[in-house]
N, C-alpha and C. Protein backbone atom coordinates (compact mmCIF):
# COMPACT_ATOMS: atom_id res chain seq x y z
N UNK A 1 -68.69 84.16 144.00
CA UNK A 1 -68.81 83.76 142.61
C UNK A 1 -69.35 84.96 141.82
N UNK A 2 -68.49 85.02 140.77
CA UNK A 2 -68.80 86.51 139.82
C UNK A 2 -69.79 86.14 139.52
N UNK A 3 -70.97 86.81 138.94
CA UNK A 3 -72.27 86.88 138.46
C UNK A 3 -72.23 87.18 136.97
N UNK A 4 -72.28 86.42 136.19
CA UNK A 4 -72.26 87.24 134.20
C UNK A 4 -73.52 87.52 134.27
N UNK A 5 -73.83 88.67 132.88
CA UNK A 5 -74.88 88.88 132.72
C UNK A 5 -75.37 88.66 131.04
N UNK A 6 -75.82 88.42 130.97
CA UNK A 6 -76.41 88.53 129.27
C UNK A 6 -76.45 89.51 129.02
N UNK A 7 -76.14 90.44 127.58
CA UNK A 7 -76.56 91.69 127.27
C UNK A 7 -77.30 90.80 126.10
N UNK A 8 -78.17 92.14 126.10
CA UNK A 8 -79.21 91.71 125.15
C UNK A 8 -78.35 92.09 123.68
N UNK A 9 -78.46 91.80 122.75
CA UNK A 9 -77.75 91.85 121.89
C UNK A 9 -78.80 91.29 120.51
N UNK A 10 -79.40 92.38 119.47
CA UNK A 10 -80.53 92.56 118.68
C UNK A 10 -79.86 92.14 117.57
N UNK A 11 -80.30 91.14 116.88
CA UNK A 11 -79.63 90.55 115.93
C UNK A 11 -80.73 90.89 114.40
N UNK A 12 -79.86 91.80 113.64
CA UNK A 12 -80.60 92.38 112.25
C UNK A 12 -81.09 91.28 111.56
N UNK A 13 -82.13 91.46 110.93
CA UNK A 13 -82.43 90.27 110.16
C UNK A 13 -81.69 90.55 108.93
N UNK A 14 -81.87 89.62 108.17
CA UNK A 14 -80.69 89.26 107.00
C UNK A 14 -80.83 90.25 105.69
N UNK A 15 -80.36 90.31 105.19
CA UNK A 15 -80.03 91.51 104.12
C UNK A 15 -81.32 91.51 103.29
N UNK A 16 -81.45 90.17 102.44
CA UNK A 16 -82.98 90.22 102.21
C UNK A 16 -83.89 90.40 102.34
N UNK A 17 -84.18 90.35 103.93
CA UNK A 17 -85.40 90.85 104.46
C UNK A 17 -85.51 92.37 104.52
N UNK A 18 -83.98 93.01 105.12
CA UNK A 18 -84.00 94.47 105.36
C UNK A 18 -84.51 95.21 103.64
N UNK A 19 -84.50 94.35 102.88
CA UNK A 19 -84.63 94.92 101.25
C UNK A 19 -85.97 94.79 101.19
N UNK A 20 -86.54 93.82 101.63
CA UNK A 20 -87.99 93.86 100.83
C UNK A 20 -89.02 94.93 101.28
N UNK A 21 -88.95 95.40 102.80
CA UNK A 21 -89.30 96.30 103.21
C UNK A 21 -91.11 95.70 103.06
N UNK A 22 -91.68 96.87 103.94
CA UNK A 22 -92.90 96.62 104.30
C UNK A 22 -93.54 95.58 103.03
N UNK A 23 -94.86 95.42 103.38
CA UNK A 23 -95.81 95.36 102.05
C UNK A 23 -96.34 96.52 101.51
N UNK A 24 -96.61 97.76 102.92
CA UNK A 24 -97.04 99.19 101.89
C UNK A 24 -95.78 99.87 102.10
N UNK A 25 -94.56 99.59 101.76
CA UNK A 25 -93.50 100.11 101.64
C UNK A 25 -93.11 99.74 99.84
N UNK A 26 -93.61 98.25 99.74
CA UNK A 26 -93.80 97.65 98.11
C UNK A 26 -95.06 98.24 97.49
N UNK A 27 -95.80 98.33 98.17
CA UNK A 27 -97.19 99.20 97.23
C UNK A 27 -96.72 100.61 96.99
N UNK A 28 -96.02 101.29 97.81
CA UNK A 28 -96.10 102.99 97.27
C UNK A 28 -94.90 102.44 96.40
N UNK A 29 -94.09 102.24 96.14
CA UNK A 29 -92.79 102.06 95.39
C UNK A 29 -93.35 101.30 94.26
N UNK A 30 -94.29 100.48 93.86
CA UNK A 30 -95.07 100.04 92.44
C UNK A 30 -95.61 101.16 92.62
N UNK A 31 -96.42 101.75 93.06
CA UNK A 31 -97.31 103.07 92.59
C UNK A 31 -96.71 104.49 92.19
N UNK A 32 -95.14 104.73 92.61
CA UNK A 32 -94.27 105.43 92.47
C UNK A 32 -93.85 104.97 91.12
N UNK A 33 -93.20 103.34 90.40
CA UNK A 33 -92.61 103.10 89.64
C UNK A 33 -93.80 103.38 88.17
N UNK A 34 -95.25 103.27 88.41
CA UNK A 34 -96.42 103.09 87.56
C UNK A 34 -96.43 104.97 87.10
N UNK A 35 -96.21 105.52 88.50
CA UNK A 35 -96.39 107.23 87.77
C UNK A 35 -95.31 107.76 87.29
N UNK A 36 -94.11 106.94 87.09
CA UNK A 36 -92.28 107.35 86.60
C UNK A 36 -92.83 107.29 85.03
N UNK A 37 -93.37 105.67 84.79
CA UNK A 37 -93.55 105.19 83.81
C UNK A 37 -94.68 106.22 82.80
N UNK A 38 -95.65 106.71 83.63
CA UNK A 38 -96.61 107.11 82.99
C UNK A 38 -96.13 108.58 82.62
N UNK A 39 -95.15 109.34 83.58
CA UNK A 39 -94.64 110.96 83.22
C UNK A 39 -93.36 110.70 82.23
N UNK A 40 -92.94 109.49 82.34
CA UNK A 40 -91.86 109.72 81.41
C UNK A 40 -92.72 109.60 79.68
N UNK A 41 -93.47 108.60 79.83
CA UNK A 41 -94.20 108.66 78.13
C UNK A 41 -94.54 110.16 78.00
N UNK A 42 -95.09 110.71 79.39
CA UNK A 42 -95.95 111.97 79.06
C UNK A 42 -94.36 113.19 78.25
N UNK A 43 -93.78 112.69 79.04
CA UNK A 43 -92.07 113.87 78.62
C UNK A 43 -91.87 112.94 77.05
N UNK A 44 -91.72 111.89 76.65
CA UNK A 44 -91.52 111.83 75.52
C UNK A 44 -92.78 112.13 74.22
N UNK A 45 -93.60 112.41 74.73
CA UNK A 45 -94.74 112.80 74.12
C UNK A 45 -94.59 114.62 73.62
N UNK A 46 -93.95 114.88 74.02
CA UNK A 46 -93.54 116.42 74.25
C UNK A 46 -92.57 116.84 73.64
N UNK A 47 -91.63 115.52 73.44
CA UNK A 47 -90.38 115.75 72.61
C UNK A 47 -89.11 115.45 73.49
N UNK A 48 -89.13 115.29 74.89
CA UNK A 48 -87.79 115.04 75.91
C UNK A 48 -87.89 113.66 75.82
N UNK A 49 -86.27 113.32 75.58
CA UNK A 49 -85.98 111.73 75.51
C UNK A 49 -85.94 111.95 76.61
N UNK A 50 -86.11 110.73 77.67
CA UNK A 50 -86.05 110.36 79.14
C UNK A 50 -84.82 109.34 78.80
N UNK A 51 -83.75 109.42 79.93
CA UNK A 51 -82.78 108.11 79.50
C UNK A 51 -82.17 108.02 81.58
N UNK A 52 -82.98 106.94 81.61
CA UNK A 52 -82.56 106.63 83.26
C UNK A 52 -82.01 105.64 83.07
N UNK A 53 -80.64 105.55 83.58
CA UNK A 53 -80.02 104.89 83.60
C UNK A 53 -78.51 105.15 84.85
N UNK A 54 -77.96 104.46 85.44
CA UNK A 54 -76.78 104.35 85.97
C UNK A 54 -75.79 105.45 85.55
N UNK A 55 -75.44 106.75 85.87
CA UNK A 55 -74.76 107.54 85.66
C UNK A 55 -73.71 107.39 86.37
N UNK A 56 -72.37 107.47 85.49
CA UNK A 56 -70.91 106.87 86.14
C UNK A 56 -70.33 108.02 86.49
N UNK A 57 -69.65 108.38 87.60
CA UNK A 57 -68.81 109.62 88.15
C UNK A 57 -67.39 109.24 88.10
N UNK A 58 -66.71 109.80 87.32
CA UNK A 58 -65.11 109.62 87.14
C UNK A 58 -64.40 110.99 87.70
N UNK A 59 -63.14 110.44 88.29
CA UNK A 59 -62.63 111.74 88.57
C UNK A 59 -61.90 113.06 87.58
N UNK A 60 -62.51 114.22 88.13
CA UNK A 60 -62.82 115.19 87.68
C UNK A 60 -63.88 115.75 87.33
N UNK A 61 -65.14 115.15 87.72
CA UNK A 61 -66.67 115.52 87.00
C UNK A 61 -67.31 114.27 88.10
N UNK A 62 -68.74 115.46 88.18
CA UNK A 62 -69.78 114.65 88.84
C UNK A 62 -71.19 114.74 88.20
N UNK A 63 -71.73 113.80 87.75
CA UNK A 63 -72.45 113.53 86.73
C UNK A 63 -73.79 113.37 87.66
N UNK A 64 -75.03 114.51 87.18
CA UNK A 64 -75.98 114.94 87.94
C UNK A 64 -77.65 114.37 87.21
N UNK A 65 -78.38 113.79 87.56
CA UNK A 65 -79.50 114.00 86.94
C UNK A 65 -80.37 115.11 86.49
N UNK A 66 -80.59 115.46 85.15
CA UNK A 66 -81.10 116.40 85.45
C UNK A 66 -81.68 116.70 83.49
N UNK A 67 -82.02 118.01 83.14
CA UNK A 67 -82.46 118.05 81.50
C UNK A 67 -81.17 118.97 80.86
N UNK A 68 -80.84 118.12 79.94
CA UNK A 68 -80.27 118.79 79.22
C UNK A 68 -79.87 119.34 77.37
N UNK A 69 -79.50 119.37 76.52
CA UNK A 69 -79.95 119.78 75.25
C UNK A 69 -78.68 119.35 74.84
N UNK A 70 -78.74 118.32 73.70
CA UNK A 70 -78.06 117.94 72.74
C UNK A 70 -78.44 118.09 71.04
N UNK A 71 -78.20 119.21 71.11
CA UNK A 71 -78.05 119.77 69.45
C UNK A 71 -79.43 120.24 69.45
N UNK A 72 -80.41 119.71 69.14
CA UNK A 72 -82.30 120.24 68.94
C UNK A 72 -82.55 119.13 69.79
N UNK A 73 -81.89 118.46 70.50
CA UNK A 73 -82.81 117.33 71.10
C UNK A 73 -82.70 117.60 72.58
N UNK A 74 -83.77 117.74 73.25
CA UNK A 74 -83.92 117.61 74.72
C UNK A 74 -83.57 116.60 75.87
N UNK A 75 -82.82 116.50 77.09
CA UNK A 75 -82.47 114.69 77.06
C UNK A 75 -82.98 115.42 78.82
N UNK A 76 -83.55 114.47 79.71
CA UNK A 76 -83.44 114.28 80.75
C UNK A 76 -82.99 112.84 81.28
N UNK A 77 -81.48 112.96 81.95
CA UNK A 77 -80.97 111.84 82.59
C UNK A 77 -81.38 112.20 83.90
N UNK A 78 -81.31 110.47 83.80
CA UNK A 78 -82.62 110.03 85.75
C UNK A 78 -81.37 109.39 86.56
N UNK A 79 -80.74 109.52 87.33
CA UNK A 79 -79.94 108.37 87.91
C UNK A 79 -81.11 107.33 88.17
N UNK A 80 -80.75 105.96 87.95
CA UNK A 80 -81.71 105.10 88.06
C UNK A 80 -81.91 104.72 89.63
N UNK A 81 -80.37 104.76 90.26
CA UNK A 81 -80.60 104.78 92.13
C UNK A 81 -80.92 105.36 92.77
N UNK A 82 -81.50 106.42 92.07
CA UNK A 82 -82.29 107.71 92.67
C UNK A 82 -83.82 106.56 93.38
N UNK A 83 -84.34 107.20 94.46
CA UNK A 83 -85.19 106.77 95.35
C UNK A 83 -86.30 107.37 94.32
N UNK A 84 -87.57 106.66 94.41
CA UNK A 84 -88.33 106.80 92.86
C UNK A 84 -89.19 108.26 93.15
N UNK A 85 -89.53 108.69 94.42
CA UNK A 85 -90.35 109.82 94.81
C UNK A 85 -89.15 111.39 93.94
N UNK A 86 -87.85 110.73 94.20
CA UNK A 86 -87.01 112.08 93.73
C UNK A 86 -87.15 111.59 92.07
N UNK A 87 -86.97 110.61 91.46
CA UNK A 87 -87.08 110.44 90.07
C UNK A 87 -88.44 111.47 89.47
N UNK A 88 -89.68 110.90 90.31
CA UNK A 88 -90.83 111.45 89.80
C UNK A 88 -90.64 113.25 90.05
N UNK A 89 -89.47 113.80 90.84
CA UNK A 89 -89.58 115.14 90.92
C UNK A 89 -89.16 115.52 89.84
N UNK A 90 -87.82 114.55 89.26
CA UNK A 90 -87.04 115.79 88.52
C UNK A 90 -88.13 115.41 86.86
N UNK A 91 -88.77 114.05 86.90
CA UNK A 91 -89.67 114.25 85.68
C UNK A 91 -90.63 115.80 85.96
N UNK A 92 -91.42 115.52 87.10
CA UNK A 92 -92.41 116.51 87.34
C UNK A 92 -91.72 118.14 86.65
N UNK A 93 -90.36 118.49 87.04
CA UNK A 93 -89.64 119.35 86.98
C UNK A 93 -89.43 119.98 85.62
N UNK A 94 -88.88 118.27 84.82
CA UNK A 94 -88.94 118.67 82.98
C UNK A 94 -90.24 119.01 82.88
N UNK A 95 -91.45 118.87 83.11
CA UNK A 95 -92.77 119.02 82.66
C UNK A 95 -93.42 120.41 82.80
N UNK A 96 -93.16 120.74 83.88
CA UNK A 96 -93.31 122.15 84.49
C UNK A 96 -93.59 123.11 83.21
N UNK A 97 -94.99 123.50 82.89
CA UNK A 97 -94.68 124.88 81.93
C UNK A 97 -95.24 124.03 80.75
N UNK A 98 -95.49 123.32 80.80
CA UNK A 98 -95.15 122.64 79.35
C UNK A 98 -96.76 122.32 78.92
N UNK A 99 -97.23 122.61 77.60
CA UNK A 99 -98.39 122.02 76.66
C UNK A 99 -98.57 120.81 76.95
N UNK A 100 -98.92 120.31 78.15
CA UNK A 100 -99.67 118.72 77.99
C UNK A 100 -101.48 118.51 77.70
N UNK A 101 -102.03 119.59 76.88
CA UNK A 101 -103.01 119.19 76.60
C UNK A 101 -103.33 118.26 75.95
N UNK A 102 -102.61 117.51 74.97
CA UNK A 102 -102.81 116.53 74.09
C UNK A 102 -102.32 115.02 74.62
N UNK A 103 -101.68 115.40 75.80
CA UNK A 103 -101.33 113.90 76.47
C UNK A 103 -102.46 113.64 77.55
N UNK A 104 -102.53 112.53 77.54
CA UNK A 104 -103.32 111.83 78.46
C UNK A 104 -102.77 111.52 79.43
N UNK A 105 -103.36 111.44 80.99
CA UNK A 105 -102.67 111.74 81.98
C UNK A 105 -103.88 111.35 83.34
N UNK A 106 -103.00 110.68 84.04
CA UNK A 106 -104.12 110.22 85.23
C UNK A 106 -104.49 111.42 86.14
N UNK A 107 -105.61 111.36 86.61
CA UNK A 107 -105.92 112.34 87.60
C UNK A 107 -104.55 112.98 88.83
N UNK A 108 -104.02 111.38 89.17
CA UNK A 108 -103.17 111.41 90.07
C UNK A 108 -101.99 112.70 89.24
N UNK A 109 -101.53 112.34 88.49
CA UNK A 109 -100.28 112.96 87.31
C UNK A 109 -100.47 114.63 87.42
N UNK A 110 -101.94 114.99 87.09
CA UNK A 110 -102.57 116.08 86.62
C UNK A 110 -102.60 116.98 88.19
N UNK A 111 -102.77 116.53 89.14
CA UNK A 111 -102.51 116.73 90.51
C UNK A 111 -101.37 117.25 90.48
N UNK A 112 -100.18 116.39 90.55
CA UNK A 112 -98.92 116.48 90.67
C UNK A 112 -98.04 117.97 89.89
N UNK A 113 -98.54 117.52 88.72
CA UNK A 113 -98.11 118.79 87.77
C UNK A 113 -98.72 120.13 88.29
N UNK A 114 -99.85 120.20 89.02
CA UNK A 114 -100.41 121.46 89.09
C UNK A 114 -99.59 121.78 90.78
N UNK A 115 -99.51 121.06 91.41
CA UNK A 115 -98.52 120.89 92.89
C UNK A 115 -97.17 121.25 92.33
N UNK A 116 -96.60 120.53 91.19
CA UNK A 116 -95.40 120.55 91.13
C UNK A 116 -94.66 119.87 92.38
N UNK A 117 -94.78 118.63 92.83
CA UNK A 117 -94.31 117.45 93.60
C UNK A 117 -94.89 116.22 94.03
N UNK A 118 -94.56 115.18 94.28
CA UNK A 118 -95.12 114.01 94.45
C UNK A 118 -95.60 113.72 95.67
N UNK A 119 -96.67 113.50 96.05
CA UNK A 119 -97.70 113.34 96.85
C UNK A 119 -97.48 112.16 97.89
C-alpha cells in the first residue's frame, strides 16, 4: 500500500491582513505621514507649492517626482504611492539650502534637514 504524504502547504493570510501590517509598522507610517505633513507646510512656507498626487505615465514620457518651475512658481510633485520615508526625502531634498529660519519646525524635522534624510 502506497504511503501519501501531506506537504505542508502555508496558507497567506488574506489580503487585508497582509495590508495592515504590524502595529509599529502603523506607528512609523503615522509618524512618517505627521513629518510629510509638517515639511510640506514648511516647503509652502518658503514659496514651493507641494502637489502629491497620483502621477499618470502615458506612452512616450515617464512622469517623475520631483521640483520643478512653472513660470515664477516653484512646484514639487510627490507621487502619492511613493512609500512615505522616500516622499519625506524628496521634501527633505526641496528644502536643502533653503532660509527656514522663520518656519517653525520640530526638533525631529530640524534633525533631518541638517542629515539631509529620514531617520
Amino acid at each position: 500500500m502506497a504511503r501519501t504524504t501531506k506537504s505542508k502547504v502555508r496558507k497567506r493570510p488574506p489580503a487585508s491582513a497582509r495590508r495592515r501590517g504590524s502595529a509599529k509598522d502603523r506607528e512609523k507610517n503615522e509618524k512618517l505621514e505627521a513629518l510629510i505633513d509638517e515639511l510640506r507646510s514648511a516647503a509652502e512656507s518658503v514659496g514651493i507649492r507641494v502637489r502629491r498626487e497620483r502621477l499618470l505615465r502615458e506612452v512616450g514620457y515617464h512622469v517623475r517626482s520631483g521640483l520643478c518651475r512653472l513660470d515664477d512658481q516653484e512646484i514639487l510633485l510627490v507621487e502619492s504611492e511613493l512609500a512615505p520615508d522616500v516622499q519625506v526625502d524628496l521634501l527633505l531634498g526641496a528644502l536643502a539650502g533653503r532660509d527656514l529660519s522663520g518656519v517653525p519646525l520640530s526638533e525631529e524635522a530640524m534633525q533631518m534637514l541638517r542629515a539631509g534624510s529620514p531617520g
